[in-house]
Protein backbone atom coordinates (compact mmCIF):
# COMPACT_ATOMS: atom_id res chain seq x y z
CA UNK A 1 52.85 314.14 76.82
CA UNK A 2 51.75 317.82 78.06
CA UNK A 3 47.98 317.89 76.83
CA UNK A 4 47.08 321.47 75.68
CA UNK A 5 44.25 323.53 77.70
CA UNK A 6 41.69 325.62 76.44
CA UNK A 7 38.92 327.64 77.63
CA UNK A 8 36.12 329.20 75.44
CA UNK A 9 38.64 328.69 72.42
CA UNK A 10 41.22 331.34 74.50
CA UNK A 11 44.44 330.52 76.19
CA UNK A 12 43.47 331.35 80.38
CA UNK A 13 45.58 333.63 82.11
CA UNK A 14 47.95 332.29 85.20
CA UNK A 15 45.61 334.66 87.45
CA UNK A 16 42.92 333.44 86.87
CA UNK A 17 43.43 330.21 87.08
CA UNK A 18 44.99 330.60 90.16
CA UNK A 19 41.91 332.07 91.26
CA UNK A 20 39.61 329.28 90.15
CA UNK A 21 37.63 332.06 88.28
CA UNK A 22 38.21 330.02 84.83
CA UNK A 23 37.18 326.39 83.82
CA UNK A 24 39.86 324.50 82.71
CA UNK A 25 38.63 321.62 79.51
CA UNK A 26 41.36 319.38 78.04
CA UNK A 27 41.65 318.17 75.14
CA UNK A 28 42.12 314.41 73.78
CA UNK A 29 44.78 312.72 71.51
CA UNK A 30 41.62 312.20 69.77
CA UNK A 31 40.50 315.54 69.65
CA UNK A 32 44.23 316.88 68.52
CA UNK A 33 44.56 315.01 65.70
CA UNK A 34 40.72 315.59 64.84
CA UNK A 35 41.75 319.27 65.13
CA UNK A 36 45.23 318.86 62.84
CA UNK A 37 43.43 316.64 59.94
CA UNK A 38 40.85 319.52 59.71
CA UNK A 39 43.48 322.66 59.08
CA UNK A 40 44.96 320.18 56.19
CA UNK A 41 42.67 321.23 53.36
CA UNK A 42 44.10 318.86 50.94
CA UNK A 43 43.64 315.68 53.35
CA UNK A 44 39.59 316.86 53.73
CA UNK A 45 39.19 317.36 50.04
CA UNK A 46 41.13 313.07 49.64
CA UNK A 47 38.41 312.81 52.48
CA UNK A 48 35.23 314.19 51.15
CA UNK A 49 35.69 312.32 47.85
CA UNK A 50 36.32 309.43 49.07
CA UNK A 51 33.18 309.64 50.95
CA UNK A 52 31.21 310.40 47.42
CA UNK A 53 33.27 307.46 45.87
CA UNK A 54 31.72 304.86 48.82
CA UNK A 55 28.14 306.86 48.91
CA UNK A 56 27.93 306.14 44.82
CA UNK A 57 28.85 302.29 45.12
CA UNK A 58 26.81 301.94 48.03
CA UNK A 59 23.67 303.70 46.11
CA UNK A 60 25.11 302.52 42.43
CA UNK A 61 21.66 300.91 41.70
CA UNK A 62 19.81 304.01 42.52
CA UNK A 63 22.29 306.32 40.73
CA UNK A 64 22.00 304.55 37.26
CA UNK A 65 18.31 303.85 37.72
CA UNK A 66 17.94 307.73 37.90
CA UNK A 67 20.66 308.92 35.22
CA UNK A 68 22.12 306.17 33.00
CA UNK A 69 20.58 302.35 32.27
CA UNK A 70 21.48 299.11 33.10
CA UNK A 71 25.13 298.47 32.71
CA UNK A 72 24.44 294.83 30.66
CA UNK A 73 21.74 296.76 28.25
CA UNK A 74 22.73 296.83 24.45
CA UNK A 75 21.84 300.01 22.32
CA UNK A 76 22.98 298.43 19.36
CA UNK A 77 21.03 301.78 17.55
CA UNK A 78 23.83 303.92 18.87
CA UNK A 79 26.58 301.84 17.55
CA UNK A 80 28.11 303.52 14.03
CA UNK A 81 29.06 300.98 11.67
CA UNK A 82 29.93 302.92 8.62
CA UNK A 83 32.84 301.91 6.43
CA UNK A 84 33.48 299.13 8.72
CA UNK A 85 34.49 300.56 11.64
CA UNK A 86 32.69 300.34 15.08
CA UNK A 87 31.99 303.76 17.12
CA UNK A 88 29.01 305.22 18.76
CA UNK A 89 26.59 307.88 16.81
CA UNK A 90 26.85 311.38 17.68
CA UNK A 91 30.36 313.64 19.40
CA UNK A 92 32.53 312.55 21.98
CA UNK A 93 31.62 308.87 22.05
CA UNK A 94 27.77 309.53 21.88
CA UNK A 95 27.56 311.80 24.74
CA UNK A 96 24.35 313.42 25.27
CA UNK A 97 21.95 313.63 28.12
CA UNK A 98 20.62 310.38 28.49
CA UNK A 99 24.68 308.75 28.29
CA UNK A 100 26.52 310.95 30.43
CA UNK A 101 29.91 309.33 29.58
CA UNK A 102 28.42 308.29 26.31
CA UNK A 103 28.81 304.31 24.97
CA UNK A 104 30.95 301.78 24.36
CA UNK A 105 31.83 301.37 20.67
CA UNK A 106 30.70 297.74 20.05
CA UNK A 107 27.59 297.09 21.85
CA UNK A 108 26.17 300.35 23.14
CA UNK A 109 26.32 299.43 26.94
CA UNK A 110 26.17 302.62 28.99
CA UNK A 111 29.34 303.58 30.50
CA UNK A 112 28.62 305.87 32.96
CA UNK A 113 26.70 302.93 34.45
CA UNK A 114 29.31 300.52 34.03
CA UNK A 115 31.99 303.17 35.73
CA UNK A 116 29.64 303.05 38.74
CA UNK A 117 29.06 299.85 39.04
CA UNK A 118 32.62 299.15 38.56
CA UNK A 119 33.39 300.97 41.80
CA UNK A 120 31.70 298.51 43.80
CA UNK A 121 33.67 295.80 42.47
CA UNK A 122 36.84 297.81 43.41
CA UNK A 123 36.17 299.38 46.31
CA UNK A 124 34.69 295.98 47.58
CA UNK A 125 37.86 293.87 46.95
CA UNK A 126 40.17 296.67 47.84
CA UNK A 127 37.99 297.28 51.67
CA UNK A 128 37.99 293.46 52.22
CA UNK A 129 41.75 292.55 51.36
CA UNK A 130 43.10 295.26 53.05
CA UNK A 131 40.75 294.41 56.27
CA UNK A 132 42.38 290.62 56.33
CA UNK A 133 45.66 292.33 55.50
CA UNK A 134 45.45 294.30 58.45
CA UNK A 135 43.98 291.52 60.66
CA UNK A 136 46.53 288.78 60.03
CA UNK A 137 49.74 291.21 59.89
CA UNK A 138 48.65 293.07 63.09
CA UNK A 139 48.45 289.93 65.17
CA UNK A 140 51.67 288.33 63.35
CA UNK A 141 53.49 291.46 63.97
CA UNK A 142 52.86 292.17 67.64
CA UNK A 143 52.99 288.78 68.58
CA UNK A 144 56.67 288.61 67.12
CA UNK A 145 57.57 292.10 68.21
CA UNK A 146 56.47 291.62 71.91
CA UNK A 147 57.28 288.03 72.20
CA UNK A 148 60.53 287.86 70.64
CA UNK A 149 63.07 284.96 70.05
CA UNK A 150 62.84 282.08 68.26
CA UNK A 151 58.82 282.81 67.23
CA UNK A 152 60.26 286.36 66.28
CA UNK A 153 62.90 284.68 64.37
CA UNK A 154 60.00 282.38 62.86
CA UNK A 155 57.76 284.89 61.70
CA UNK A 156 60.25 287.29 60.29
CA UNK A 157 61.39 284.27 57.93
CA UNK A 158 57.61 283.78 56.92
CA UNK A 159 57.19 287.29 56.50
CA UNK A 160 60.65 287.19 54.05
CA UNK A 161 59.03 284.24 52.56
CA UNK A 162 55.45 286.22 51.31
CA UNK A 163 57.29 288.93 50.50
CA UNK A 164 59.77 287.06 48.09
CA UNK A 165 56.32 285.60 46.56
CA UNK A 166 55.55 286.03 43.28
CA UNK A 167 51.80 286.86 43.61
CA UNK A 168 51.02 288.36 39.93
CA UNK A 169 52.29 284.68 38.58
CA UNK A 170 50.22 282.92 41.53
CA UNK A 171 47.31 284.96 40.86
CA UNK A 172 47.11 284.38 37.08
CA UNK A 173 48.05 280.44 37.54
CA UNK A 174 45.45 280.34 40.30
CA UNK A 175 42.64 282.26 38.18
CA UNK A 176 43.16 279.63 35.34
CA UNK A 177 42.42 276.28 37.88
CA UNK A 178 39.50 277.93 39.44
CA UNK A 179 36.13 275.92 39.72
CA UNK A 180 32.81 276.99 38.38
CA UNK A 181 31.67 275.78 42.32
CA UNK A 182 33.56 276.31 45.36
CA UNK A 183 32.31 276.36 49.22
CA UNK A 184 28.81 276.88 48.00
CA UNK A 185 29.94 279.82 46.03
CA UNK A 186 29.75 280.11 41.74
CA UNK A 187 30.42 283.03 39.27
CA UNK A 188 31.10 286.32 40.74
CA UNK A 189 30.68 285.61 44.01
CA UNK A 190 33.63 282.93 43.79
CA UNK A 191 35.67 285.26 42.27
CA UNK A 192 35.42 288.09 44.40
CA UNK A 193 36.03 286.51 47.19
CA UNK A 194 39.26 284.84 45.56
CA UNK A 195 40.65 288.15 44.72
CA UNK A 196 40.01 289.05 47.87
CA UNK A 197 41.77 286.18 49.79
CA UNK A 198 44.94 286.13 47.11
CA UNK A 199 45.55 289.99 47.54
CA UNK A 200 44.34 290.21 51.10
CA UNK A 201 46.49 286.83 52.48
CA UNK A 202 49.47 287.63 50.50
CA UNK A 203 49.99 291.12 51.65
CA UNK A 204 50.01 290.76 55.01
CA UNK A 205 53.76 291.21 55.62
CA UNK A 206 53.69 294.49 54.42
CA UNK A 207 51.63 295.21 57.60
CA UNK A 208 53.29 293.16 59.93
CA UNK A 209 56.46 294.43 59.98
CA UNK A 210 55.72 297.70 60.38
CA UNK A 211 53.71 296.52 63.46
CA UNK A 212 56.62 294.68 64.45
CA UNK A 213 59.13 297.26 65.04
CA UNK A 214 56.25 299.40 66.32
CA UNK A 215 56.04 296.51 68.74
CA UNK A 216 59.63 295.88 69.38
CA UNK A 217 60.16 299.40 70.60
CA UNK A 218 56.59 299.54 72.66
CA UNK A 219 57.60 296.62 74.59
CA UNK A 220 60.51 298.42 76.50
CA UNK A 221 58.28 301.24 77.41
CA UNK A 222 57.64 302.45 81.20
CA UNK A 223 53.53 301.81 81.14
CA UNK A 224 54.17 298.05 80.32
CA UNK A 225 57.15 297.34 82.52
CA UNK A 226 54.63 299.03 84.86
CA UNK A 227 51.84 296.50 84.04
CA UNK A 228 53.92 293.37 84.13
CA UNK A 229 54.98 295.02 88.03
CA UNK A 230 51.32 294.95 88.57
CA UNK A 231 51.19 291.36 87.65
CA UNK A 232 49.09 291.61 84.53
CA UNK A 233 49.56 289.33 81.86
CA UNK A 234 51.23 289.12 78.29
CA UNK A 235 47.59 288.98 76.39
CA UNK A 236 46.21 291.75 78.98
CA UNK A 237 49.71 293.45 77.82
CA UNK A 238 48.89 293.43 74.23
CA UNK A 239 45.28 294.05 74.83
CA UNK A 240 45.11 297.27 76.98
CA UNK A 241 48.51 299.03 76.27
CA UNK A 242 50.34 298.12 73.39
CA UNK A 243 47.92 297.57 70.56
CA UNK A 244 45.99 300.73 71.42
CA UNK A 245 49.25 302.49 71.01
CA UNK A 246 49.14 300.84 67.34
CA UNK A 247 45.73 301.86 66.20
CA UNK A 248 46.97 304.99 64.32
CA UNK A 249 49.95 303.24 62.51
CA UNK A 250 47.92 300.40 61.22
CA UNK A 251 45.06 302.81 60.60
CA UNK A 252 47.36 305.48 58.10
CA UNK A 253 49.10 301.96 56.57
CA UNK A 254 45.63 300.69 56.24
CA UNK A 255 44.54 303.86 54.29
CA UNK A 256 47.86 303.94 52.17
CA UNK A 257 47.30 300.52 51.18
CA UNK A 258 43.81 300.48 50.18
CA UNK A 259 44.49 302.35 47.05
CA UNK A 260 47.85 299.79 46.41
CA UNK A 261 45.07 297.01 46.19
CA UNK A 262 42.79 298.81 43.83
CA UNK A 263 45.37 298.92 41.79
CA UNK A 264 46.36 295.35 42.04
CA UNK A 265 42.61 294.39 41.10
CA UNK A 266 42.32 296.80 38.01
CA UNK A 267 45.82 294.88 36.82
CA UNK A 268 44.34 291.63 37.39
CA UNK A 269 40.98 292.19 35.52
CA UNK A 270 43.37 294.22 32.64
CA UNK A 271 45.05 290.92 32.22
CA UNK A 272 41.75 288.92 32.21
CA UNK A 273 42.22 286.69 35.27
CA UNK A 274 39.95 289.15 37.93
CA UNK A 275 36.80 289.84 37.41
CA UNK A 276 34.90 288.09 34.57
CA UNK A 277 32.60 290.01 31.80
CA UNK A 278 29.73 291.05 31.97
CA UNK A 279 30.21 292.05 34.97
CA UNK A 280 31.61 295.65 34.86
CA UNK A 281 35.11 296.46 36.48
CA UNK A 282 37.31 299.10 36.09
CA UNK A 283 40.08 296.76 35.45
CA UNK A 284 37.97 295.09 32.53
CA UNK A 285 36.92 298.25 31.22
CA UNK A 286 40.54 299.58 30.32
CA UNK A 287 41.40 295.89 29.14
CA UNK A 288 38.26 296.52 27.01
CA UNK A 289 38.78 299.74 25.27
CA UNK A 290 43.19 298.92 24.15
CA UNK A 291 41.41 297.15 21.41
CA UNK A 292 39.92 300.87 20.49
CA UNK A 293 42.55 302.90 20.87
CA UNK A 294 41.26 305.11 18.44
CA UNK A 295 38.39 306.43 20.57
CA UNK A 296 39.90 308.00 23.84
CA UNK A 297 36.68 308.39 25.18
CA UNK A 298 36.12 304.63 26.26
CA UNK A 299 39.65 304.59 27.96
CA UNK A 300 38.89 308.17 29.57
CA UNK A 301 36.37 307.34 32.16
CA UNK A 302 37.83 304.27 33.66
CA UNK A 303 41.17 305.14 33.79
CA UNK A 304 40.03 308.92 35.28
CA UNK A 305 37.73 306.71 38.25
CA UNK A 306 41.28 305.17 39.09
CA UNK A 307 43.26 308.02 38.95
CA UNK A 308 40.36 309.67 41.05
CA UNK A 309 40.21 306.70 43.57
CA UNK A 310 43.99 306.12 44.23
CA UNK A 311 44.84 309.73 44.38
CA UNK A 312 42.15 310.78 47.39
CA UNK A 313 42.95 308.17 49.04
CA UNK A 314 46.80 308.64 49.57
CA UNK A 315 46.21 312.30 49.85
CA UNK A 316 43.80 311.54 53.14
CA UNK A 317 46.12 308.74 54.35
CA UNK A 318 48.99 310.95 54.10
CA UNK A 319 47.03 313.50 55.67
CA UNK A 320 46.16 311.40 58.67
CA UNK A 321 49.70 310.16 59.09
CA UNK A 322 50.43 313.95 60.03
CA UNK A 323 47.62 314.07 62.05
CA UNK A 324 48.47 311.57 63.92
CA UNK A 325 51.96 311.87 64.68
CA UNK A 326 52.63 313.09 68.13
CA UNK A 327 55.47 315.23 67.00
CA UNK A 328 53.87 316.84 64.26
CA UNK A 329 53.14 320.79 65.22
């Protein structure tokens, strides 16, 4: 691959390079791509919210203690319960300054402090399944794709095997026969890390096959019939030329399917077998407010931090798919 020149941000003339009188820099894949993901304006914008979506569940505690309340605190004052109905006091769902997003209609819990706290349950699953994703279908995948033969033949039949699955029934069967104590873990803890590993360890295939055929056509390149000439290896091989050549692949995958699993949490806490109340989810919130369909407001905010969440990130994924595609222009 030719690797374009510049100097001082100008294309040099023949002359003078011929006559040493200009200073030649090159530029990096790295630096290409870097260069490519910046002119796409709607990639930076999936980007830059995605970094405010991490920056508010990292800070969430600081966020509510400055502009909501504690996600688990009643207000039963701002509950309406004239002629038997439940609502909050006031317009919009009891909007005001002090309840951005105003309350939920039966207890008065804050919602714009549940909505922010329910992004760290989200984005927490989502980062961590997609992570083991990534980490068990990389090394299944090149290990099949470089290796080939029977082991090929063996993981490709596990891989048809996951992917035949059914993990919404698994996941709901498995929620039920859960213990309230489990590898020194109880409550939340136990359950996030279940999600995690049922999501994460389920969806692996989906990763390693792309990695595979990445793999299978890698393996008949020039630079590693070169490095087996040299003598080097088969884990050298797949350490130092092809899984370097598979970083941006699983690194656009990994981006596309972050959002797939934020998803697949919400729908788990919808149907009451993800995360538990009180603790506030996204998921548990929309599960939450069908009972109240008659107040939009309560349905609005949760479902609008999804829609937010999903979208940004497969407009940056897609974004740095172009980026990083050598044949993109």
């Amino acid at each position: 691959m030719t690797v374009p020149l510049e100097v001082g941000g100008s294309v040099p003339q023949p002359e003078d390079v011929l006559l040493g009188e200009t200073q030649i820099e090159g530029r990096s894949l790295g630096q290409i791509a870097w260069r490519r993901l910046r002119k796409d304006r709607v990639a930076m914008a999936g980007g830059a919210v995605l970094i405010f979506l991490i920056g508010v569940a990292i800070f969430a505690p600081l966020i509510v203690k400055v502009l909501g309340h504690p996600p688990n605190e009643f207000h039963q004052d701002l509950v309406d319960t004239q002629n038997g109905t439940l609502g909050a006091k006031g317009p919009l769902g009891g909007i005001s300054w002090k309840f951005l997003m105003g309350v939920e209609p039966v207890n008065g819990r804050d919602l714009f402090s549940r909505v922010v706290y329910g992004s760290r349950i989200s984005l927490l699953i989502a980062f961590f399944a997609t992570l083991l994703s990534v980490l068990i279908g990389s090394t299944m995948g090149i290990i099949a794709g470089y290796v080939g033969g029977w082991l090929d033949a063996a993981i490709s039949r596990l891989m048809d095997v996951f992917l035949a699955f059914p993990l919404l029934v698994f996941a709901i069967a498995l929620a039920g026969v859960v213990p309230d104590k489990a590898f020194g873990l109880t409550g939340e803890s136990l359950r996030i890390v279940m999600l995690i590993f049922i999501i994460g360890f389920f969806n692996w295939p989906y990763v390693g096959r792309i990695v595979r055929g990445q793999a299978l056509s890698l393996r008949e390149r020039e630079f590693v019939d070169a490095a087996k000439g040299l003598g080097a290896r088969s884990p050298y091989i797949l350490g130092r030329e092809v899984l370097p050549n598979l970083l941006a692949p699983i690194l656009v995958y990994a981006t596309l399917l972050i959002p797939t699993n934020i998803l697949f949490e919400a729908a788990l806490s919808f149907l009451g077998v993800g995360i538990q109340p009180p603790t506030a989810s996204w998921g548990g919130m929309l599960s939450d407010a069908v009972t109240y369909y008659t107040m939009p407001h309560f349905l609005l905010w949760p479902g609008l931090a999804i829609f937010v969440t999903v979208l940004a990130f497969n407009l940056f994924g897609d974004g740095l798919r172009d980026a990083l595609d050598p044949r993109a222009r």
